[in-house]
PDB file of N, CA and C in Angstrom:
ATOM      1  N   UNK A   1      12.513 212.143 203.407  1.00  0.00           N
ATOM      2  CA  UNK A   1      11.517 213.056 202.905  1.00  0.00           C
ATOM      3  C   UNK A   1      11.585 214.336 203.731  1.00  0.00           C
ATOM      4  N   UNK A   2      11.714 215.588 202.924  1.00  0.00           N
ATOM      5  CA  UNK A   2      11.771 216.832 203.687  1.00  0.00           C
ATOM      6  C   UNK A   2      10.233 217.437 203.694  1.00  0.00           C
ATOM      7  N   UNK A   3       9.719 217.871 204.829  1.00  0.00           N
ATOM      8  CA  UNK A   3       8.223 218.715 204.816  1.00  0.00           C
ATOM      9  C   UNK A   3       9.088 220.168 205.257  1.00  0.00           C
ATOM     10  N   UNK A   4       8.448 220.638 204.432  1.00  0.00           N
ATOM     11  CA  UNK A   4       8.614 221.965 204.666  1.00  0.00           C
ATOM     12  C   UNK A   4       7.280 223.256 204.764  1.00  0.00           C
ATOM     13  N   UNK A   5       7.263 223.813 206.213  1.00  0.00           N
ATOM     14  CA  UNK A   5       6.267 225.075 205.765  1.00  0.00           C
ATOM     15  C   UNK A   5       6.104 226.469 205.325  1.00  0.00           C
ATOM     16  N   UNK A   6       5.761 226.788 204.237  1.00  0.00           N
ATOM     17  CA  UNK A   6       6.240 228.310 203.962  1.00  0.00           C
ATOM     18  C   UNK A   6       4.758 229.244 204.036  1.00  0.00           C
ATOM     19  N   UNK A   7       5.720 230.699 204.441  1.00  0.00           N
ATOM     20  CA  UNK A   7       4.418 231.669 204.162  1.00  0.00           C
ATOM     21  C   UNK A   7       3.520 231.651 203.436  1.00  0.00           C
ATOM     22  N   UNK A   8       2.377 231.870 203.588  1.00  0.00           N
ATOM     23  CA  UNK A   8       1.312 231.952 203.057  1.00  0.00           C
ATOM     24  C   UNK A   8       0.756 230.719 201.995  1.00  0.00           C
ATOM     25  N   UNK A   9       1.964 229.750 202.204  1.00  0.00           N
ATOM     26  CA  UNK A   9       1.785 228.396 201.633  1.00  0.00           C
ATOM     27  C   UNK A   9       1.304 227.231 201.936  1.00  0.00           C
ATOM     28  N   UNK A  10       0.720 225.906 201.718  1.00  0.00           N
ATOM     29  CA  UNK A  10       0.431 224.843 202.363  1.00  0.00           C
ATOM     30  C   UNK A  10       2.414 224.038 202.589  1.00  0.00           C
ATOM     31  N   UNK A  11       2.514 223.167 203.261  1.00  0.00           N
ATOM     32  CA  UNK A  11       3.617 222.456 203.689  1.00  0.00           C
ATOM     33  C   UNK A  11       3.926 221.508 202.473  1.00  0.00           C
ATOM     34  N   UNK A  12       4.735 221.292 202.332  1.00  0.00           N
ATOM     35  CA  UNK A  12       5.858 221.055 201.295  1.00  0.00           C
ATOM     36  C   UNK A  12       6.632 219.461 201.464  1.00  0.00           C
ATOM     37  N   UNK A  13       6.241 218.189 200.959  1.00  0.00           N
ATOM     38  CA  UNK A  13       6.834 217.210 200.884  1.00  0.00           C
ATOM     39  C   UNK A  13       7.373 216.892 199.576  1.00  0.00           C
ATOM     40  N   UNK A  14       8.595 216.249 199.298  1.00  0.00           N
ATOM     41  CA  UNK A  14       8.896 215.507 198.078  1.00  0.00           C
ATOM     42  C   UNK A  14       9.572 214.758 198.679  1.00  0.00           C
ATOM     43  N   UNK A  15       9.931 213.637 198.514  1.00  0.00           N
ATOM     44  CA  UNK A  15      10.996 212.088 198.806  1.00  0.00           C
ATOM     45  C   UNK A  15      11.956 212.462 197.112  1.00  0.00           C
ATOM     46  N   UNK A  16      13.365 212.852 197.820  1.00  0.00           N
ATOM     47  CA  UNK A  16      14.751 212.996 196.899  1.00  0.00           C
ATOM     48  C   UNK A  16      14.757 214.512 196.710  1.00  0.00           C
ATOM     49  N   UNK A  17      14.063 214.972 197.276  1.00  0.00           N
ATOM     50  CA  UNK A  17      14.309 216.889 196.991  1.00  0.00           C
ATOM     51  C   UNK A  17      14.898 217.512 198.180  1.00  0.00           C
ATOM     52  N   UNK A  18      15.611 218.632 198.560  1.00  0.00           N
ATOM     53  CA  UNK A  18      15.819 219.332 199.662  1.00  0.00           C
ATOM     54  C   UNK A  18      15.270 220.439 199.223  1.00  0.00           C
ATOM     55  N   UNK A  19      14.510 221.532 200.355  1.00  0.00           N
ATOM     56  CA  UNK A  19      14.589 222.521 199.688  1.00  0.00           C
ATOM     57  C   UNK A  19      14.985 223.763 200.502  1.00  0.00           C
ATOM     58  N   UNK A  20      15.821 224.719 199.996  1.00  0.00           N
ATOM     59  CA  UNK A  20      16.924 225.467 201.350  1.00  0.00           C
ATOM     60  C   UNK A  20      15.765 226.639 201.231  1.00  0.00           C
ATOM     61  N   UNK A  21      15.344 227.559 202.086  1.00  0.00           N
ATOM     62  CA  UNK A  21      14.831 228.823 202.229  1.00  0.00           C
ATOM     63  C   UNK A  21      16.007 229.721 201.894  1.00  0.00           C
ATOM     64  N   UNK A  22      16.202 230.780 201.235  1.00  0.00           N
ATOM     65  CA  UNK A  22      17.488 231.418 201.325  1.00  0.00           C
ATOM     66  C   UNK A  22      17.079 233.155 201.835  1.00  0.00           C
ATOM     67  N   UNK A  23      15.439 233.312 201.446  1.00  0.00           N
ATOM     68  CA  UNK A  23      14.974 234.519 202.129  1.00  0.00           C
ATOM     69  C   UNK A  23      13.744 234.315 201.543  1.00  0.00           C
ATOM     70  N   UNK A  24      12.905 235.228 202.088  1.00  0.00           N
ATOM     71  CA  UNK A  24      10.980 235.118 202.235  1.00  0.00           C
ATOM     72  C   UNK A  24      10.637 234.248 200.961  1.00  0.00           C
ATOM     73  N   UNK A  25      11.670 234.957 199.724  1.00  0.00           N
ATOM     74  CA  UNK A  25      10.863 234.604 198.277  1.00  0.00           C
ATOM     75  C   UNK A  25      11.889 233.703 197.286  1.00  0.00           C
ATOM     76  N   UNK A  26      12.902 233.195 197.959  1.00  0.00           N
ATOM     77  CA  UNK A  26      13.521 232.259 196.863  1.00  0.00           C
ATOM     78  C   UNK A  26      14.216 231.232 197.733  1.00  0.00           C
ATOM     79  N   UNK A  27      14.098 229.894 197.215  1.00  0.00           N
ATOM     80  CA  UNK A  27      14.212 228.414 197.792  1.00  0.00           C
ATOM     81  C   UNK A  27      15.066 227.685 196.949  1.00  0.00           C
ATOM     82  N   UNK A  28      16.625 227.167 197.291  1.00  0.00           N
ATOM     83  CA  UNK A  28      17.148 226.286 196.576  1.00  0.00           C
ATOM     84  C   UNK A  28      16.555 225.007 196.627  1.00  0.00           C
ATOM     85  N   UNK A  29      17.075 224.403 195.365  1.00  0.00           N
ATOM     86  CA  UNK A  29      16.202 222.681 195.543  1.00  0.00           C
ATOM     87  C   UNK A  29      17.777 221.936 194.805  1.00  0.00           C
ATOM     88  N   UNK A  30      17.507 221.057 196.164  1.00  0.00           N
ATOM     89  CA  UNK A  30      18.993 220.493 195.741  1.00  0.00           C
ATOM     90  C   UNK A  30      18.426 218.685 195.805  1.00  0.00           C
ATOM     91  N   UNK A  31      19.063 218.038 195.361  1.00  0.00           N
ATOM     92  CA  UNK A  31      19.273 216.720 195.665  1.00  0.00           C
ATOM     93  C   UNK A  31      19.880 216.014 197.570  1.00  0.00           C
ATOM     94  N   UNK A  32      19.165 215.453 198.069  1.00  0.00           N
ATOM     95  CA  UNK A  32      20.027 215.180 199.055  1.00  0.00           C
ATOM     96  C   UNK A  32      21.392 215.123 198.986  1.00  0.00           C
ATOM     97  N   UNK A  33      22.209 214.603 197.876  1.00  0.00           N
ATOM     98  CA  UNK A  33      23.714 214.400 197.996  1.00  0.00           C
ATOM     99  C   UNK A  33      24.225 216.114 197.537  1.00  0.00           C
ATOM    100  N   UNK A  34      23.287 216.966 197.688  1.00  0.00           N
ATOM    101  CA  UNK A  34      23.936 218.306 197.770  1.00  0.00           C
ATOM    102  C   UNK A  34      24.051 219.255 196.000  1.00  0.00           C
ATOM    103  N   UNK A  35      23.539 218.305 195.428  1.00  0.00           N
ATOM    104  CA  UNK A  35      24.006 218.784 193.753  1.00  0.00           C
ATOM    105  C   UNK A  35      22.595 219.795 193.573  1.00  0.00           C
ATOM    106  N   UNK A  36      22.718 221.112 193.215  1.00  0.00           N
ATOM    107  CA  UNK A  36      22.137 221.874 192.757  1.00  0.00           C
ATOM    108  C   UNK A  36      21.050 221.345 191.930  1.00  0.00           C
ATOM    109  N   UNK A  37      19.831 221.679 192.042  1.00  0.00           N
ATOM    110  CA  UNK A  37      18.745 221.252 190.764  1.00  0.00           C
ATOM    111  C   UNK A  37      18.177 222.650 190.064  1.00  0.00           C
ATOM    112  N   UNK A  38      17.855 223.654 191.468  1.00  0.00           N
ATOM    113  CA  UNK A  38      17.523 225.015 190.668  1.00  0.00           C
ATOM    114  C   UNK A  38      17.185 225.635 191.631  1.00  0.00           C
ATOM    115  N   UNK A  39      16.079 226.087 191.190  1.00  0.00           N
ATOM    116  CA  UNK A  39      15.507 227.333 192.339  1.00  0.00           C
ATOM    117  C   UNK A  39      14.052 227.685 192.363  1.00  0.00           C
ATOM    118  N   UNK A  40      12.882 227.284 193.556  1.00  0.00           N
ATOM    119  CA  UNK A  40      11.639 228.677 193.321  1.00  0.00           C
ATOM    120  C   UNK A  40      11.541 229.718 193.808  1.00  0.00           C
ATOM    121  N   UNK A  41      10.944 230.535 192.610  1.00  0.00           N
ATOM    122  CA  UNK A  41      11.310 232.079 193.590  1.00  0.00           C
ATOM    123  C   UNK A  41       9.834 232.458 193.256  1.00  0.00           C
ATOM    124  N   UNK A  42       9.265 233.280 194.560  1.00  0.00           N
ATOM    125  CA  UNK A  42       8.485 233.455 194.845  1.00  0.00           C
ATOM    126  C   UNK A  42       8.108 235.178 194.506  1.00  0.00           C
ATOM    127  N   UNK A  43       6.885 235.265 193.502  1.00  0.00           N
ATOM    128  CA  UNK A  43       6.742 236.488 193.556  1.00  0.00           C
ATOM    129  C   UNK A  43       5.350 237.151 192.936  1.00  0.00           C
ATOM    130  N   UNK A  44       4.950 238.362 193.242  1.00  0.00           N
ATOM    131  CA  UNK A  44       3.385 238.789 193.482  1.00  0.00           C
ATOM    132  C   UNK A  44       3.381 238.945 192.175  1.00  0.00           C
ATOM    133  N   UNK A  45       1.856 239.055 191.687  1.00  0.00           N
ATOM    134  CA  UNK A  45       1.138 239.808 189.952  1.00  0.00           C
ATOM    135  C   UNK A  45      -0.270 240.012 190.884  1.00  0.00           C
ATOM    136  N   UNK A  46      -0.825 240.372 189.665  1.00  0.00           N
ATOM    137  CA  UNK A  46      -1.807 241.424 190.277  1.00  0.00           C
ATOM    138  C   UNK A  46      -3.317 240.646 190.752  1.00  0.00           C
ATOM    139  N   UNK A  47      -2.761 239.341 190.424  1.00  0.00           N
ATOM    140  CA  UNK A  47      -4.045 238.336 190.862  1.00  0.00           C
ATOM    141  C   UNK A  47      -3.771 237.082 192.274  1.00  0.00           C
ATOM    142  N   UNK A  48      -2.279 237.851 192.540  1.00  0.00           N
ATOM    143  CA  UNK A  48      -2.104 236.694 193.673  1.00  0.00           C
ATOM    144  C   UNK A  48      -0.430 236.385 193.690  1.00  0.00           C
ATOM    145  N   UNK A  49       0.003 235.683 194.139  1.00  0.00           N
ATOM    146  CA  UNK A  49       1.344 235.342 194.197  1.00  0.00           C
ATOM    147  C   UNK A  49       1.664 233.571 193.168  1.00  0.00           C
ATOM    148  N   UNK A  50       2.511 233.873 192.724  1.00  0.00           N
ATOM    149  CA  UNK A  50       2.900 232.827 192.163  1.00  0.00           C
ATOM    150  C   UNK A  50       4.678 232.576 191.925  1.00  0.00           C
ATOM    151  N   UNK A  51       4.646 231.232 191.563  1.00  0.00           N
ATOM    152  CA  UNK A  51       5.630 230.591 191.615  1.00  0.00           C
ATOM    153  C   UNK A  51       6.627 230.458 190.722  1.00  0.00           C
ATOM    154  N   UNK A  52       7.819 230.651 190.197  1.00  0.00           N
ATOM    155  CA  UNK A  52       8.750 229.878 189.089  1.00  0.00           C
ATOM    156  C   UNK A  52       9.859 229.388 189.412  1.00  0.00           C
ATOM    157  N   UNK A  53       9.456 227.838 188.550  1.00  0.00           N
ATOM    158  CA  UNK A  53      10.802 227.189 189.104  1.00  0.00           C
ATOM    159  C   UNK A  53      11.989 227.301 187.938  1.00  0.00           C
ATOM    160  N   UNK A  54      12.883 227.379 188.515  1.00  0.00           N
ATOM    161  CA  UNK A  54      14.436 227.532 187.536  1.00  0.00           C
ATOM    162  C   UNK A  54      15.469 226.456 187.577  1.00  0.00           C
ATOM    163  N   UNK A  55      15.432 225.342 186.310  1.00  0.00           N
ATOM    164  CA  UNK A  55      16.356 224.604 186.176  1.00  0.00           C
ATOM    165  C   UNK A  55      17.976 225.030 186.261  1.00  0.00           C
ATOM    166  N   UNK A  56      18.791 224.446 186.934  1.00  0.00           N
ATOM    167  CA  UNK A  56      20.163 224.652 187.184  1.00  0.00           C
ATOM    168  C   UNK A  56      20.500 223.948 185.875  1.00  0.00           C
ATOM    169  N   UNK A  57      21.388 224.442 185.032  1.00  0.00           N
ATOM    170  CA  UNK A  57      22.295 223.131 184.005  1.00  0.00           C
ATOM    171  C   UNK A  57      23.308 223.611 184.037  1.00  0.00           C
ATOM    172  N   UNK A  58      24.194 222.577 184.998  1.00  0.00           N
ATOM    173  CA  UNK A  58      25.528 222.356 185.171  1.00  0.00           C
ATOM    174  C   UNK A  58      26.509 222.752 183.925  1.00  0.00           C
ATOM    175  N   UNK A  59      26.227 221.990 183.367  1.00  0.00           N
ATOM    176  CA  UNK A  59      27.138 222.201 182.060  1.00  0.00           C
ATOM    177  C   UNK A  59      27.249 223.225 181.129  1.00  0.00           C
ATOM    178  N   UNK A  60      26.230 223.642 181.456  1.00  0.00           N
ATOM    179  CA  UNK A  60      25.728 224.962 180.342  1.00  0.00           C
ATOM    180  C   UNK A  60      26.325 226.269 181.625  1.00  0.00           C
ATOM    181  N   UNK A  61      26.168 225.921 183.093  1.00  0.00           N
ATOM    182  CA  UNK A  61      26.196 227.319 183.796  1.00  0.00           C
ATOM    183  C   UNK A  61      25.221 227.989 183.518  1.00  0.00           C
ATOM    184  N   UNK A  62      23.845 227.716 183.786  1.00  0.00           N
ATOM    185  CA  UNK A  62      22.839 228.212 183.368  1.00  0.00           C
ATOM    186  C   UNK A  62      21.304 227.925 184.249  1.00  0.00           C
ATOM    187  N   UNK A  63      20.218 228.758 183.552  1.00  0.00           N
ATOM    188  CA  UNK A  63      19.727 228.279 184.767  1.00  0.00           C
ATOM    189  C   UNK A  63      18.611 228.435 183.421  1.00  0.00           C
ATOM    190  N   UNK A  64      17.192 227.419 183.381  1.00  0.00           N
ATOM    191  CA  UNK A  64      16.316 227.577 182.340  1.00  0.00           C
ATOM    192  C   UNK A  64      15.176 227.686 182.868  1.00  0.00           C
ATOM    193  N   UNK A  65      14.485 229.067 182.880  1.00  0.00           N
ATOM    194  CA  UNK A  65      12.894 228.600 183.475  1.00  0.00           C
ATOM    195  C   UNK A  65      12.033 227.682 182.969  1.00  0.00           C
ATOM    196  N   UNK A  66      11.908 226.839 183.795  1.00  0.00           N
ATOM    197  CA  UNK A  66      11.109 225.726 183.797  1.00  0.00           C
ATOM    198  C   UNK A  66       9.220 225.980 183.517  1.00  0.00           C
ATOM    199  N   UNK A  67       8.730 227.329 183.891  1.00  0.00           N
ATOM    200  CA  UNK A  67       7.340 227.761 184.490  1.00  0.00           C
ATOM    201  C   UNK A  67       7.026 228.910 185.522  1.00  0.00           C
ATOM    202  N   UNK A  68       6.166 229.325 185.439  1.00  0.00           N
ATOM    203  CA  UNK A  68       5.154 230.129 186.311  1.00  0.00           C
ATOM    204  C   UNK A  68       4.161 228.983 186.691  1.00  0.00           C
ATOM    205  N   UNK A  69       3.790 229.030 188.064  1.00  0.00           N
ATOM    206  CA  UNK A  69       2.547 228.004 188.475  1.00  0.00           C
ATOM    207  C   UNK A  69       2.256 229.035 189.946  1.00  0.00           C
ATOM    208  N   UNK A  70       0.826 228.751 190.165  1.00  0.00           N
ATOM    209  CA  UNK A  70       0.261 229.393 191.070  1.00  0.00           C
ATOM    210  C   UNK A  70       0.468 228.685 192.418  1.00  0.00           C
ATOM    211  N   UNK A  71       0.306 227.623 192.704  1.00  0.00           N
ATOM    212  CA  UNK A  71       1.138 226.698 193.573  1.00  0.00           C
ATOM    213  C   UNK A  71       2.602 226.156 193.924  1.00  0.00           C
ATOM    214  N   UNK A  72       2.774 226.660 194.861  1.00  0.00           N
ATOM    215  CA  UNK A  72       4.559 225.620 194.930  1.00  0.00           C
ATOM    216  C   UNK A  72       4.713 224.228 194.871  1.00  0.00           C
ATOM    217  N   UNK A  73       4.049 223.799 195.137  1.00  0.00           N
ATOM    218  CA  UNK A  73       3.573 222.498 194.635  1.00  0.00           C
ATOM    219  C   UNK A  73       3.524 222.113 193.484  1.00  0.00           C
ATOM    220  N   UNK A  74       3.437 222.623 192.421  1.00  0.00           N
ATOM    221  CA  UNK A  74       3.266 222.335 191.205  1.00  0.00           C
ATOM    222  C   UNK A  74       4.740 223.178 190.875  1.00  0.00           C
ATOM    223  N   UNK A  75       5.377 224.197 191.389  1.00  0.00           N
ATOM    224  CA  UNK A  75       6.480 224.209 190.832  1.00  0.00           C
ATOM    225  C   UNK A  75       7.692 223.714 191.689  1.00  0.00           C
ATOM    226  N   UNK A  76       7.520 222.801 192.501  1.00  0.00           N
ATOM    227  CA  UNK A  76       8.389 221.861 193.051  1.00  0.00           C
ATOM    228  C   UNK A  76       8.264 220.218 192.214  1.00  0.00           C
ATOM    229  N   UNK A  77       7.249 220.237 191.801  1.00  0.00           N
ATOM    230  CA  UNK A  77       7.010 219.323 190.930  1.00  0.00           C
ATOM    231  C   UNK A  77       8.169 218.990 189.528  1.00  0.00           C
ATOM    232  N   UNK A  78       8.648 220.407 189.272  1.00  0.00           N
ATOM    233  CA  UNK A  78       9.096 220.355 188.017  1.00  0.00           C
ATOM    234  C   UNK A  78      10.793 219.046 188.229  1.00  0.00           C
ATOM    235  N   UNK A  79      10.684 219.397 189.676  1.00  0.00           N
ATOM    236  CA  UNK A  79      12.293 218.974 189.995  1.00  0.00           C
ATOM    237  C   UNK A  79      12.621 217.770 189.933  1.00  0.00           C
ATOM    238  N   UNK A  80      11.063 216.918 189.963  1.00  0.00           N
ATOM    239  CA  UNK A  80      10.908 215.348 190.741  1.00  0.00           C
ATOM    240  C   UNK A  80      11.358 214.576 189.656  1.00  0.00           C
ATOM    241  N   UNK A  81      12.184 214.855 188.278  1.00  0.00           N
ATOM    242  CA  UNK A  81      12.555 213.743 187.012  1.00  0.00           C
ATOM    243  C   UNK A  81      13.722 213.912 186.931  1.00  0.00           C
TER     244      UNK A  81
END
């Protein structure tokens, strides 16, 4: 299980997720055995900061937004199926 703490965020657990920081506002989320799942990227609107997570599909070479969520938590969520 990785905990992770980010700016202005609460700390970050999932059991089978990694999640890489790559700069202030976007986080790879990989599988422990290293396989790409997607990405949250972190970014402001005019009521606060929020979240979207981005499905990776391999096959397609593509990436599908999954959501906007106001929590990372809820868009780390999207990864856990």
């Amino acid at each position: 299980m990785t905990t992770l703490a980010f700016t202005s965020t609460q700390a970050v657990a999932r059991p089978g997720l990694h999640l890489v920081q790559l700069h202030d506002e976007l986080w790879r989320v990989t599988r422990p055995s290293g396989d790409v799942l997607g990405y949250v990227e972190l970014f402001r609107v005019r009521a606060g900061l929020r979240f979207r997570a981005k499905r990776f599909i391999a096959r397609q070479r593509r990436f599908v937004e999954m959501g906007e969520f106001w929590s990372m938590d809820d868009a780390i969520d999207c990864f856990g199926f």
